[in-house]
N, C-alpha and C. Protein backbone atom coordinates (compact mmCIF):
# COMPACT_ATOMS: atom_id res chain seq x y z
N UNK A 1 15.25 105.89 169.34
CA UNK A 1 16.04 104.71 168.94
C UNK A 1 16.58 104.85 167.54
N UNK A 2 15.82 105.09 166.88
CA UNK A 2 16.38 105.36 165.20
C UNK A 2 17.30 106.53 165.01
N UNK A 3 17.20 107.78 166.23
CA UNK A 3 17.99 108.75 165.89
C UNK A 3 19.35 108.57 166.25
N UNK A 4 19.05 107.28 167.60
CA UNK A 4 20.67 106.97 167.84
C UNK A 4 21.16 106.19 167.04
N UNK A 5 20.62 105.04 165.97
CA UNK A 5 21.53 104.20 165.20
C UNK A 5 21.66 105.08 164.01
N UNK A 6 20.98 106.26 164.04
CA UNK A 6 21.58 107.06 162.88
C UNK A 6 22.87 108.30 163.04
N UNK A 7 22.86 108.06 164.28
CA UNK A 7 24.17 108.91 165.01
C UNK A 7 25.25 108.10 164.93
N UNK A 8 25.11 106.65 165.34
CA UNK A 8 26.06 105.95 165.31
C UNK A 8 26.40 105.36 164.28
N UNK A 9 25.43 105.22 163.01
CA UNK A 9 26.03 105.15 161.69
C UNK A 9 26.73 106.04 161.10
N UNK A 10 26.36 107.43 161.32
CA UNK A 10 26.99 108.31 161.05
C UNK A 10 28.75 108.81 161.29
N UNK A 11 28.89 108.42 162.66
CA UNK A 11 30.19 108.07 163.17
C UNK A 11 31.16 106.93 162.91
N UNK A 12 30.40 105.78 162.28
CA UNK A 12 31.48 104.55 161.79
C UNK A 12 31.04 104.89 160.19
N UNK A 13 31.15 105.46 159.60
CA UNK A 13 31.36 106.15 157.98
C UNK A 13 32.32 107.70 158.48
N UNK A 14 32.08 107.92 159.63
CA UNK A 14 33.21 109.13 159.15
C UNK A 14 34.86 108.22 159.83
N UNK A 15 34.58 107.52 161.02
CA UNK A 15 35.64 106.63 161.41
C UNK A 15 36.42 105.90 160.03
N UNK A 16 35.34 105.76 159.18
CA UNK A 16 36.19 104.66 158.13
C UNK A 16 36.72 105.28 157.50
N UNK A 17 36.25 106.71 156.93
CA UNK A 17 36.70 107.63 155.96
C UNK A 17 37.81 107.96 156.36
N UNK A 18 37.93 108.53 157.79
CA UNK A 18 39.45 108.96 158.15
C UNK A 18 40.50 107.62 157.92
N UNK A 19 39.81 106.76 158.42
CA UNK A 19 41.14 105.22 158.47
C UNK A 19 41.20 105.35 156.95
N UNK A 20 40.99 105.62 155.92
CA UNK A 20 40.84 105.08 154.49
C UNK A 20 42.04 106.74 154.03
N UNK A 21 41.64 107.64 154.38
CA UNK A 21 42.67 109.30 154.53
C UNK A 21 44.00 109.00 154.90
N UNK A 22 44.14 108.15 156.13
CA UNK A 22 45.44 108.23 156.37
C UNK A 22 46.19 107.19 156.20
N UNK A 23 45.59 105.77 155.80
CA UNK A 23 46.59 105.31 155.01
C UNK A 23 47.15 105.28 153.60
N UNK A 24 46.31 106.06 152.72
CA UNK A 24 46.51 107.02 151.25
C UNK A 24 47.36 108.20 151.89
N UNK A 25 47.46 108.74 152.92
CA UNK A 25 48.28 110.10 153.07
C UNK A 25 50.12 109.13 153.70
N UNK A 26 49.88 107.48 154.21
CA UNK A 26 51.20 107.01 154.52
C UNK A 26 51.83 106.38 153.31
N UNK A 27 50.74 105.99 152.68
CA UNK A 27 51.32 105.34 150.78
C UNK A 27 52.02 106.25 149.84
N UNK A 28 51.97 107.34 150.18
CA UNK A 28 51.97 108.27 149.02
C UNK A 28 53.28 108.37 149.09
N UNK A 29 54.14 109.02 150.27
CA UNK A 29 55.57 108.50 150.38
C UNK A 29 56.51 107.41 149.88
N UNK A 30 55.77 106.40 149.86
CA UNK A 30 56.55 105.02 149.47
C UNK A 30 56.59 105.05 148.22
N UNK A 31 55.10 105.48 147.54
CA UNK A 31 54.89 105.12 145.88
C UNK A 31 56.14 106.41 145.20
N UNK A 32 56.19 107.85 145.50
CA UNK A 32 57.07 108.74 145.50
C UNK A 32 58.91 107.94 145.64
N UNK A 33 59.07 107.93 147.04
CA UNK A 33 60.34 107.43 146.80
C UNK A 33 60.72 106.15 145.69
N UNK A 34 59.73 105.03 145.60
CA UNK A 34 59.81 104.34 144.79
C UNK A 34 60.32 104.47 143.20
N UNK A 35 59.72 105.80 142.54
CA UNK A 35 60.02 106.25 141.58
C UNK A 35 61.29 106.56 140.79
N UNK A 36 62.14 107.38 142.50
CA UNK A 36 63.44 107.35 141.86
C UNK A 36 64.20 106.67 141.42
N UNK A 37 64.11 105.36 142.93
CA UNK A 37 65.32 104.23 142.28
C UNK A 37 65.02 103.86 140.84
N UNK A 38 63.33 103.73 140.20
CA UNK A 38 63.22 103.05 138.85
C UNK A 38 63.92 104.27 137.96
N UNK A 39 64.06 105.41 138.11
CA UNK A 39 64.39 105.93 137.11
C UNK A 39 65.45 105.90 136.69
N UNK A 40 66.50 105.97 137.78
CA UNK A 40 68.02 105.41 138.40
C UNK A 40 68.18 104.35 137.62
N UNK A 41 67.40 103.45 137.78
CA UNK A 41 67.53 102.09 136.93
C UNK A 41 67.41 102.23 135.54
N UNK A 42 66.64 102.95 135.23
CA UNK A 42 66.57 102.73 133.81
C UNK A 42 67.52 103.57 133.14
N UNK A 43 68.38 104.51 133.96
CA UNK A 43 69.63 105.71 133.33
C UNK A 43 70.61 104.38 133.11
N UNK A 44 70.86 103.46 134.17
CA UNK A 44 71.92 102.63 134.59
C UNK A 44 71.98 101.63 133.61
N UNK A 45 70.68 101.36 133.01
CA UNK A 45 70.58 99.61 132.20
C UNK A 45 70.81 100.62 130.75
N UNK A 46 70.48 101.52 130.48
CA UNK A 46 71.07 102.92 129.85
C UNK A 46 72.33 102.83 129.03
N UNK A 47 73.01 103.03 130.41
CA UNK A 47 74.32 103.20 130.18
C UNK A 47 75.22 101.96 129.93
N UNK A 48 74.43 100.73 130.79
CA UNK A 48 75.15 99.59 130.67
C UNK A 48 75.05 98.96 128.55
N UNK A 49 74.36 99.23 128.16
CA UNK A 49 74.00 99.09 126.98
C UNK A 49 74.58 100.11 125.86
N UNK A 50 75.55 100.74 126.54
CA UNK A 50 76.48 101.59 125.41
C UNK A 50 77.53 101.00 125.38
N UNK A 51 77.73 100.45 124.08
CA UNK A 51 79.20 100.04 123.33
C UNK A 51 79.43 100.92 122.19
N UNK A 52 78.82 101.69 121.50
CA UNK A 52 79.47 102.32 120.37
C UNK A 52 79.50 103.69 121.08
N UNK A 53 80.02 104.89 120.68
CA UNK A 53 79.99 105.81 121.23
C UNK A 53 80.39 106.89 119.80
N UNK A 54 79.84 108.04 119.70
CA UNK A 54 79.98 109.21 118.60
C UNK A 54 80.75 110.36 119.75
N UNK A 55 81.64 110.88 119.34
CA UNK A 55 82.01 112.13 120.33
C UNK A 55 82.43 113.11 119.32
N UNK A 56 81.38 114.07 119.41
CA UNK A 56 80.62 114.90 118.75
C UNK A 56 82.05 116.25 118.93
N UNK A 57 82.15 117.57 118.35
CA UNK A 57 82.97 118.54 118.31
C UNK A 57 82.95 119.02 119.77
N UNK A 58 83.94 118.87 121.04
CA UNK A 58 83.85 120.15 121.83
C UNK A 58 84.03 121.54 121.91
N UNK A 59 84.72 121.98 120.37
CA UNK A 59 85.08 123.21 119.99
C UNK A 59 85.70 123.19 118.69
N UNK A 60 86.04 124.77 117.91
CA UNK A 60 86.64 125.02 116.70
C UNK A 60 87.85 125.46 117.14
N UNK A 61 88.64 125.62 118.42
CA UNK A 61 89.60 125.92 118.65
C UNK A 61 90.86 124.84 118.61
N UNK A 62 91.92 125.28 118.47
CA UNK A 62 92.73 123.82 118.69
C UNK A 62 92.66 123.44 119.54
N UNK A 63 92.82 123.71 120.84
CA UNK A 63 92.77 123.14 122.23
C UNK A 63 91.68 122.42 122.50
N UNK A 64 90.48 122.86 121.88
CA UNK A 64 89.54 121.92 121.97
C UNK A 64 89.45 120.78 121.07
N UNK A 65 89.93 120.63 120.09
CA UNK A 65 90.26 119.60 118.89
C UNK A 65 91.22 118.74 120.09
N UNK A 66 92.55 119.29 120.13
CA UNK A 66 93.46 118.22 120.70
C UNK A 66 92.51 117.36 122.02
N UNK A 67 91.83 118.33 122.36
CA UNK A 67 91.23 117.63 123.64
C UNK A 67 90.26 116.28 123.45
N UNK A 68 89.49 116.65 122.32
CA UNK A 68 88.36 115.74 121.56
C UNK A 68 89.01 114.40 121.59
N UNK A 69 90.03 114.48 120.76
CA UNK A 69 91.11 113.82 120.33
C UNK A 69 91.77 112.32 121.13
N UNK A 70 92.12 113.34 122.34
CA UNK A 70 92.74 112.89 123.32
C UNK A 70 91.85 111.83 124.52
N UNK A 71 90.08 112.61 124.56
CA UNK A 71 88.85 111.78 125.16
C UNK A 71 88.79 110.87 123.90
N UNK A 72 89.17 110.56 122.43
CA UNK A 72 88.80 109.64 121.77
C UNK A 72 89.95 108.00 121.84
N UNK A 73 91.12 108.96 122.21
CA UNK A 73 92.04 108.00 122.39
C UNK A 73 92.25 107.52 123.90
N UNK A 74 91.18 108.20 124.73
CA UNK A 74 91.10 107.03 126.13
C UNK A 74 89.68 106.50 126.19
N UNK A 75 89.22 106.80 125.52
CA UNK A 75 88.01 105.46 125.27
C UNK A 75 88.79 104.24 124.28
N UNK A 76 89.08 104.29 123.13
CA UNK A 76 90.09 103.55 122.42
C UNK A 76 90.85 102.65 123.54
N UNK A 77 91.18 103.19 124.26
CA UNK A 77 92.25 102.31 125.34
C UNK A 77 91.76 101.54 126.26
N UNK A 78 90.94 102.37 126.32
CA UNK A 78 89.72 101.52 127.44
C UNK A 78 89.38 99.98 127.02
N UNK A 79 88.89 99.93 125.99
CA UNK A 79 88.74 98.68 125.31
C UNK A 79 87.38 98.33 125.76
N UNK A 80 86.80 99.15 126.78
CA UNK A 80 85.12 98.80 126.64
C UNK A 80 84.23 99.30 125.67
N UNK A 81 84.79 100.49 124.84
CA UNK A 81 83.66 101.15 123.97
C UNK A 81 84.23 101.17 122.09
N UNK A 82 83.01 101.02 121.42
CA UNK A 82 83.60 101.50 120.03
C UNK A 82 83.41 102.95 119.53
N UNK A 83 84.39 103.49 119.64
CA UNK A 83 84.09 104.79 118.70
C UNK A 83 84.19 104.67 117.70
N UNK A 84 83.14 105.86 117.15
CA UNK A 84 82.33 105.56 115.90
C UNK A 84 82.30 106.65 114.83
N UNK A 85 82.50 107.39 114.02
CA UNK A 85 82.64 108.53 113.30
C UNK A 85 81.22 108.09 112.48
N UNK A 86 80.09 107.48 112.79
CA UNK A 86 78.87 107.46 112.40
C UNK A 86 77.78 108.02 113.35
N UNK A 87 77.51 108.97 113.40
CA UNK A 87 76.40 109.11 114.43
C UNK A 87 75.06 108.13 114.59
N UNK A 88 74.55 107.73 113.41
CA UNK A 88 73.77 107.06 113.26
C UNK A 88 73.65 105.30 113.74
N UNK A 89 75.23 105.18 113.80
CA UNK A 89 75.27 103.47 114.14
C UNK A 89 75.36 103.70 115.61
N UNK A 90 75.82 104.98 116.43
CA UNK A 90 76.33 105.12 117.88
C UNK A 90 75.12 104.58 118.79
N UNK A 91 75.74 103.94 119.56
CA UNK A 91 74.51 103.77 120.98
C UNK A 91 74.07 105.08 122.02
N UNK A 92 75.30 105.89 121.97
CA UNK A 92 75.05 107.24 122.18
C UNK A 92 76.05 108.22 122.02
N UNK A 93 75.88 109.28 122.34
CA UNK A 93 76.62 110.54 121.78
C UNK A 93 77.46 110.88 122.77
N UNK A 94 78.57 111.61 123.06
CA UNK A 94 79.31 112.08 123.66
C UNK A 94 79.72 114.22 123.47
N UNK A 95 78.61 114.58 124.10
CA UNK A 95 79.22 115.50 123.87
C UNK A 95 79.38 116.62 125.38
N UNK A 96 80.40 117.32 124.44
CA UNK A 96 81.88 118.16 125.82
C UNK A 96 81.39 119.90 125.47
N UNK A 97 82.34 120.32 126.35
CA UNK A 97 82.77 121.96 126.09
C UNK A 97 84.39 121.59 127.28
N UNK A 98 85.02 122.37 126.88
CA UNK A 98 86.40 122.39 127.20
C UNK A 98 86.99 123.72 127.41
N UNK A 99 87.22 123.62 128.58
CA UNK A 99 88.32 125.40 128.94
C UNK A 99 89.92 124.67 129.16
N UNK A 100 90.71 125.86 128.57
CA UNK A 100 92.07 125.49 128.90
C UNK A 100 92.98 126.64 129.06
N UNK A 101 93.67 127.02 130.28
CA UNK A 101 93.70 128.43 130.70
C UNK A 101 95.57 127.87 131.17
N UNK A 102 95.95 129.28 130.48
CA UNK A 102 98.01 129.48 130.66
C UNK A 102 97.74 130.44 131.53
N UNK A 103 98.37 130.36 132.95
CA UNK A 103 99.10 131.68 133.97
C UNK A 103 99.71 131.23 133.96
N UNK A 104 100.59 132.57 134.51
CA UNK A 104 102.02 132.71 134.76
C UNK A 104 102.44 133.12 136.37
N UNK A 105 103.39 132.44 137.27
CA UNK A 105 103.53 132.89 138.42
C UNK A 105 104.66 133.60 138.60
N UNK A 106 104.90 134.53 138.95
CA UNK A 106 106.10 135.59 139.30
C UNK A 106 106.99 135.07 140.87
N UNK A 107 107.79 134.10 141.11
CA UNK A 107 108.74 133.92 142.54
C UNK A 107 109.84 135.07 142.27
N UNK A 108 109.86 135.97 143.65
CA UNK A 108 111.14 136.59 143.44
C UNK A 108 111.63 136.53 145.47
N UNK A 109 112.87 136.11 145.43
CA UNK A 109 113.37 135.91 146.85
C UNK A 109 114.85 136.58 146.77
N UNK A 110 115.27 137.36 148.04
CA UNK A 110 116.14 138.02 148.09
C UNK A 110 116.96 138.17 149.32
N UNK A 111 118.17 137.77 149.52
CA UNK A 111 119.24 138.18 150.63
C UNK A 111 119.90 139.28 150.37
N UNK A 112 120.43 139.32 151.62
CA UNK A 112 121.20 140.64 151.98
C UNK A 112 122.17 140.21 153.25
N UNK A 113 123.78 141.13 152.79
CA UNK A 113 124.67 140.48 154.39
C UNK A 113 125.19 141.96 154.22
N UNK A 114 125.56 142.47 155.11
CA UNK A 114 126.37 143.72 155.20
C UNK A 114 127.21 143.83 156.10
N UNK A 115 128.80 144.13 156.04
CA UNK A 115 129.36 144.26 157.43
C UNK A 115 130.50 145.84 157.22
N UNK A 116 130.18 146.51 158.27
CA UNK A 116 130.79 147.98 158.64
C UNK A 116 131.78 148.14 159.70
N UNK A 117 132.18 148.61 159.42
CA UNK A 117 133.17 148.98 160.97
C UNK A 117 133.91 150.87 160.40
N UNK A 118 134.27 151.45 161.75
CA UNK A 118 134.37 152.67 161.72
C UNK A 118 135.83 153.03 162.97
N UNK A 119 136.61 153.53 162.43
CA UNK A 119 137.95 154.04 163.95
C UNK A 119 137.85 155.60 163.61
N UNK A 120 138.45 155.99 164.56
CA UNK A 120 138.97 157.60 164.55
C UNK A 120 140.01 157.75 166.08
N UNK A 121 140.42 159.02 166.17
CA UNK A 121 141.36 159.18 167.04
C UNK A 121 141.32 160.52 167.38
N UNK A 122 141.92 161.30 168.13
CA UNK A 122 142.10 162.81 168.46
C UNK A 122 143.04 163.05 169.33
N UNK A 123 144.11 163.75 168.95
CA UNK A 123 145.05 164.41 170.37
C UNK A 123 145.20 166.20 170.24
N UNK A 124 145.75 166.04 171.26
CA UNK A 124 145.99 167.62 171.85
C UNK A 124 147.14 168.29 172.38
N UNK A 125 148.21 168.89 171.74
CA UNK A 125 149.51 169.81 172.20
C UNK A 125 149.22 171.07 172.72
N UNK A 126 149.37 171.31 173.64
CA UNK A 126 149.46 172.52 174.49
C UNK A 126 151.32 172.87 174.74
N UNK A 127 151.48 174.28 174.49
CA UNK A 127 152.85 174.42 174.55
C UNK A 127 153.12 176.36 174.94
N UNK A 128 153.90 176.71 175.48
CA UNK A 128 153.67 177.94 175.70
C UNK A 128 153.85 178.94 174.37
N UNK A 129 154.52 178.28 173.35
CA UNK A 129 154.40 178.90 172.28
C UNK A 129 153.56 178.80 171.31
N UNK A 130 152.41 177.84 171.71
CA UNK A 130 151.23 177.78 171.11
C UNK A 130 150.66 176.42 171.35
N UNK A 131 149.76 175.63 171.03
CA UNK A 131 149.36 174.32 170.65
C UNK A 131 148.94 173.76 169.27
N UNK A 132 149.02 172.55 168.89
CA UNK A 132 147.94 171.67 167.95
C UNK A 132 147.32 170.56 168.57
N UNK A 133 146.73 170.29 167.34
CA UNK A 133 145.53 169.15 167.47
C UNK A 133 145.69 168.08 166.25
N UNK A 134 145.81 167.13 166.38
CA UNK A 134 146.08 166.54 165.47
C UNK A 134 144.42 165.02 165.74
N UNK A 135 143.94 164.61 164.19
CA UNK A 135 142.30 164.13 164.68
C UNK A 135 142.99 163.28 163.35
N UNK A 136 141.61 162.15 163.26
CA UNK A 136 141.21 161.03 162.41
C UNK A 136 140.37 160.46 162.21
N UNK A 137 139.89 159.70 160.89
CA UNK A 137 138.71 159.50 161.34
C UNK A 137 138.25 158.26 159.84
N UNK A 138 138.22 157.26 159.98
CA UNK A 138 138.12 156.33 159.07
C UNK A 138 136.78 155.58 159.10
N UNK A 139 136.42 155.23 158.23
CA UNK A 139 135.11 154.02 158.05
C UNK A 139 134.97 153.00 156.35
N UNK A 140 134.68 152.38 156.98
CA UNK A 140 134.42 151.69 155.61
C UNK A 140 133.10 150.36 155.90
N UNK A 141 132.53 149.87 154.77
CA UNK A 141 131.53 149.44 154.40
C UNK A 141 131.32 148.23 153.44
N UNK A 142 130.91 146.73 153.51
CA UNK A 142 131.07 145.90 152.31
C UNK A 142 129.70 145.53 152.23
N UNK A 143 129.32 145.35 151.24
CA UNK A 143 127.61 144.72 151.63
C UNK A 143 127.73 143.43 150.34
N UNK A 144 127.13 142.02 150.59
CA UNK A 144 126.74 141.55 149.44
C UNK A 144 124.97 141.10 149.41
N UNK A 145 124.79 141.29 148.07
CA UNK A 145 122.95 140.81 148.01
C UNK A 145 123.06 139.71 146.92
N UNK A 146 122.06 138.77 147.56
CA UNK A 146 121.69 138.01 146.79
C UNK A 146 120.26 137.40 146.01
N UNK A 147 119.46 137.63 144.87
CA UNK A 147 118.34 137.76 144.94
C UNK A 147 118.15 136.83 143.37
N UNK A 148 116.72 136.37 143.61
CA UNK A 148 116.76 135.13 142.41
C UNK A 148 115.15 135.98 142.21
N UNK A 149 115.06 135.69 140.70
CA UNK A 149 113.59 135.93 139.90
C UNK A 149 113.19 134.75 139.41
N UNK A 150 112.00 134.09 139.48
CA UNK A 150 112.19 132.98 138.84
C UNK A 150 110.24 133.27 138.21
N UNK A 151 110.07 132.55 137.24
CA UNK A 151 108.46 132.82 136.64
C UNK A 151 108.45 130.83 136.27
N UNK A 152 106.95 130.72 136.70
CA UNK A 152 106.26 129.37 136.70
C UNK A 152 105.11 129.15 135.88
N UNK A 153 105.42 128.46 134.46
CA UNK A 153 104.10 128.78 134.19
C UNK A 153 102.75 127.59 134.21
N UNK A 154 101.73 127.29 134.49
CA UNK A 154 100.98 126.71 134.82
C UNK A 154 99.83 126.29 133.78
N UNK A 155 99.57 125.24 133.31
CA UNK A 155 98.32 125.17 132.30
C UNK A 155 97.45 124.55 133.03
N UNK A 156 95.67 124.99 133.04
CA UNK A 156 95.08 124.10 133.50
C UNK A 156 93.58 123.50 132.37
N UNK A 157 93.15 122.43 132.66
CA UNK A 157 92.19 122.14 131.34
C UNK A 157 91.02 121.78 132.55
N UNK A 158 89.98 121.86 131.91
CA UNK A 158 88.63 121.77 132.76
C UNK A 158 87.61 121.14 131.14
N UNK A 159 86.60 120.18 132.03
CA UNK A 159 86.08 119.55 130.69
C UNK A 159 84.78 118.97 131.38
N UNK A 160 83.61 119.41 130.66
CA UNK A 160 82.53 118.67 131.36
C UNK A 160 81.75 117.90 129.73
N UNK A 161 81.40 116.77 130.39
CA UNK A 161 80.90 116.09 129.43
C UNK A 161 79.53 115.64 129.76
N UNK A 162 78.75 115.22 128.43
CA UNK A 162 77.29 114.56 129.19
C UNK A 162 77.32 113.08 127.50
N UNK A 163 76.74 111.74 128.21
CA UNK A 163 76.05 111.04 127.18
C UNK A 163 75.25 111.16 126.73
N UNK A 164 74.58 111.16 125.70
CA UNK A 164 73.18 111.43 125.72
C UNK A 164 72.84 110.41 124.91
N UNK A 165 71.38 109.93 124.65
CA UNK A 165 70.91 108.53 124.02
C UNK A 165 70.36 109.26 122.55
N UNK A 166 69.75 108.62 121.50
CA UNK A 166 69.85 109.09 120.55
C UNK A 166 67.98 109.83 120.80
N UNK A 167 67.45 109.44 122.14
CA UNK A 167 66.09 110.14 122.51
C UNK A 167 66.03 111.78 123.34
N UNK A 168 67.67 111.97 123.26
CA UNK A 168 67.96 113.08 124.27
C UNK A 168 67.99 113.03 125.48
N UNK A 169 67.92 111.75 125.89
CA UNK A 169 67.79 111.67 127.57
C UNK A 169 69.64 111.49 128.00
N UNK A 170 69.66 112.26 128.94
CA UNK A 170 70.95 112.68 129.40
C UNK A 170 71.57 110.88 130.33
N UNK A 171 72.27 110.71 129.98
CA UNK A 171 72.56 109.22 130.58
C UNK A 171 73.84 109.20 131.78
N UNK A 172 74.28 110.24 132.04
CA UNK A 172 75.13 109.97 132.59
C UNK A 172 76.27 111.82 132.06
N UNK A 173 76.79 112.08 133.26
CA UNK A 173 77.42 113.80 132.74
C UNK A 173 78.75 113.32 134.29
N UNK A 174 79.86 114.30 133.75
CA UNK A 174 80.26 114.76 134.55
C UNK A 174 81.85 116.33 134.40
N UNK A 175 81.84 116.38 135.21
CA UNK A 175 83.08 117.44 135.09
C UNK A 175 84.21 117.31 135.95
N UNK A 176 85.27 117.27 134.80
CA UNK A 176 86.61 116.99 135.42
C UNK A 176 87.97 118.41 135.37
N UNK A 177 88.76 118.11 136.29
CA UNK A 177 89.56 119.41 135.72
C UNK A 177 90.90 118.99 136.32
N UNK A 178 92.09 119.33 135.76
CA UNK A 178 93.12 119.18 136.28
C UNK A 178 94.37 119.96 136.21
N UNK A 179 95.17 119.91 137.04
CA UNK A 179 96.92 120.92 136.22
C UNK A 179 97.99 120.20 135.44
N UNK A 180 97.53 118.67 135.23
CA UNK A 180 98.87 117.90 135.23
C UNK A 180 99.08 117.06 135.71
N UNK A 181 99.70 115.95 135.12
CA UNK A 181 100.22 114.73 136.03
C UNK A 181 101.05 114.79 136.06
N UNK A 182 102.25 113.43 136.71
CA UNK A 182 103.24 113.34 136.62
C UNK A 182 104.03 113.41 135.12
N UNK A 183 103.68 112.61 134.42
CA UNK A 183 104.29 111.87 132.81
C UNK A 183 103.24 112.55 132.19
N UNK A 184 102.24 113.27 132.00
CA UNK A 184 101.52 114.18 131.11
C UNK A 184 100.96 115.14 131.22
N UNK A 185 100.32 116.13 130.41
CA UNK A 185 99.94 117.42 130.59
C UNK A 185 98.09 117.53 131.32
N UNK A 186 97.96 118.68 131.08
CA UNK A 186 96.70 118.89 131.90
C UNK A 186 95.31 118.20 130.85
N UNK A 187 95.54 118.67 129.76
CA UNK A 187 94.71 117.99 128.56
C UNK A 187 94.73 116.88 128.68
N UNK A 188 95.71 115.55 128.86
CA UNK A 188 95.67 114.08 128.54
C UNK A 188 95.13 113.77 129.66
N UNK A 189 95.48 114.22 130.83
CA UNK A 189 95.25 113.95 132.18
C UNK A 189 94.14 114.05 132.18
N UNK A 190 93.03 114.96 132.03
CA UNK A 190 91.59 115.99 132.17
C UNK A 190 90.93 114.25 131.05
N UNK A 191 91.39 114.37 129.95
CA UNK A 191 90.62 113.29 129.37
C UNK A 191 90.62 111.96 129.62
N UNK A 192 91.44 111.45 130.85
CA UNK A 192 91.89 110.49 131.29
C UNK A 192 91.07 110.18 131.79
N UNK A 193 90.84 111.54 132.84
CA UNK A 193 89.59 111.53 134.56
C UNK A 193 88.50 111.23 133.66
N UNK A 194 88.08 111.80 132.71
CA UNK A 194 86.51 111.84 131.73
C UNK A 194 86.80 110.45 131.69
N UNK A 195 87.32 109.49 131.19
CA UNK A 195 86.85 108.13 130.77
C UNK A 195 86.89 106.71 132.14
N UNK A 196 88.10 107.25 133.05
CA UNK A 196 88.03 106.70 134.08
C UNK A 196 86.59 107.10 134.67
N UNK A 197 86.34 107.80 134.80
CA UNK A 197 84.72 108.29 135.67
C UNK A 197 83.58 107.37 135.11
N UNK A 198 83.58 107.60 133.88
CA UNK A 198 82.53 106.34 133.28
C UNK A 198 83.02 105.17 133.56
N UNK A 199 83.77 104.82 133.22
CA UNK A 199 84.21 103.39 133.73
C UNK A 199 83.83 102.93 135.46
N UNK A 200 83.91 104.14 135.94
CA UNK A 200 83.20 103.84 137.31
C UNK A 200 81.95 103.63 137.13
N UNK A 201 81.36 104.20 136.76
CA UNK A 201 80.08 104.34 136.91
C UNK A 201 79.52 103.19 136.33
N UNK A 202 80.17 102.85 134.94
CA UNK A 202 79.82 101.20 134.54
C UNK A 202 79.54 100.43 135.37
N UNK A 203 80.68 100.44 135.64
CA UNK A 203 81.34 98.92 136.74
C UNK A 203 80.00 99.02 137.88
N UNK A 204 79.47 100.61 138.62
CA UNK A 204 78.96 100.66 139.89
C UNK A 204 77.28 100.35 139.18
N UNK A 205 76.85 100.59 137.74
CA UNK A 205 75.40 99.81 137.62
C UNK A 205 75.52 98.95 137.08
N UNK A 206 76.59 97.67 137.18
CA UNK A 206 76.40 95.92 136.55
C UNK A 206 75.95 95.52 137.62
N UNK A 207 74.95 94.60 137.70
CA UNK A 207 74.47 93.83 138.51
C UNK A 207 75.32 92.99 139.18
N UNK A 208 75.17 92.53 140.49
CA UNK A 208 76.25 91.75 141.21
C UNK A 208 76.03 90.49 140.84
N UNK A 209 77.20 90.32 140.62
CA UNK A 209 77.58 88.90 139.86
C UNK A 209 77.83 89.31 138.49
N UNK A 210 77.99 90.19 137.51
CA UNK A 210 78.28 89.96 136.69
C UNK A 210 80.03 90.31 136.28
């Protein structure tokens, strides 16, 4: 009698142990995914909390100056952010690297018309005091060509940027690249996409309703 209620104690402590295993092995998932959205959140309330902005050197080259320049004057326009030539007052930093690349395309297209024509002739005298032969033989040839060279040249600008907070935590990055718009070049355009993109991203972590 005692060996069986010690068998059967034995079995409702390992029964509980497993029930107690596998709902710690179904939690662990939830507490995990849980994590991201908060971190998400806290990049987002982040970013929502930048009004001053520092945008730091993307380069010593000119192309990268004009470019700086050009991301300073579409935040300016924007009218959501202050740029700041203080690093110290900024809510966060802005900093870039910038490529900006000239090819050249070579079009070359070419016609051609040609028109020929060719006659000739031959006769023959037979006579008892001898014969001739009398022959001919003409051709001629006109040809015209017509052929165009033409060269295209192409600029393109590529620009990746990241925010960063004054703790180093990356708040928000992205990379834009373009050839050109209609009414401006690849540079104004490229710094255009950079400030429109944040502005998305604003707008997509304000809370609804605001």
């Amino acid at each position: 009698m005692v060996q069986r209620q010690t068998l059967l104690f034995f079995f409702m402590a390992l029964a509980i142990s497993i029930t107690g295993f596998s709902q710690t092995e179904s939690q662990s998932p939830a507490v995990t995914s849980k994590a991201v959205p908060d971190m998400r959140s806290e990049l987002q309330a982040e970013l929502l909390n930048v009004k001053r902005i520092y945008v730091e050197s993307f380069g010593d080259d000119e192309a990268s100056k004009s470019l700086q320049a050009m991301v300073i004057n579409a935040l300016d326009e924007s009218k959501r952010f202050i740029v700041t030539e203080n690093k110290d007052k900024a809510d966060a930093i802005l900093k870039g690297r910038s490529v900006e690349e000239t090819s050249q395309e070579v079009h070359a297209t070419g016609e051609a018309t040609g028109v020929a024509s060719a006659a000739g002739s031959h006769s023959a005298e037979v006579s008892p005091s001898g014969g001739s032969a009398h022959g001919g033989f003409a051709a001629r040839a006109m040809g015209i060509q017509d052929s165009k060279l033409s060269t295209e040249t192409t600029h393109e600008a590529r620009l990746a940027v990241r925010l960063v907070s004054h703790d180093g935590d990356v708040i928000w990055s992205t990379t834009q690249e373009s050839q050109g718009a209609k009414f401006k070049g690849s540079s104004a355009d490229v710094a255009d996409k950079v400030v429109k993109q944040l502005l998305h991203e604003l707008d997509k972590a304000k809370p609804s309703g605001m």
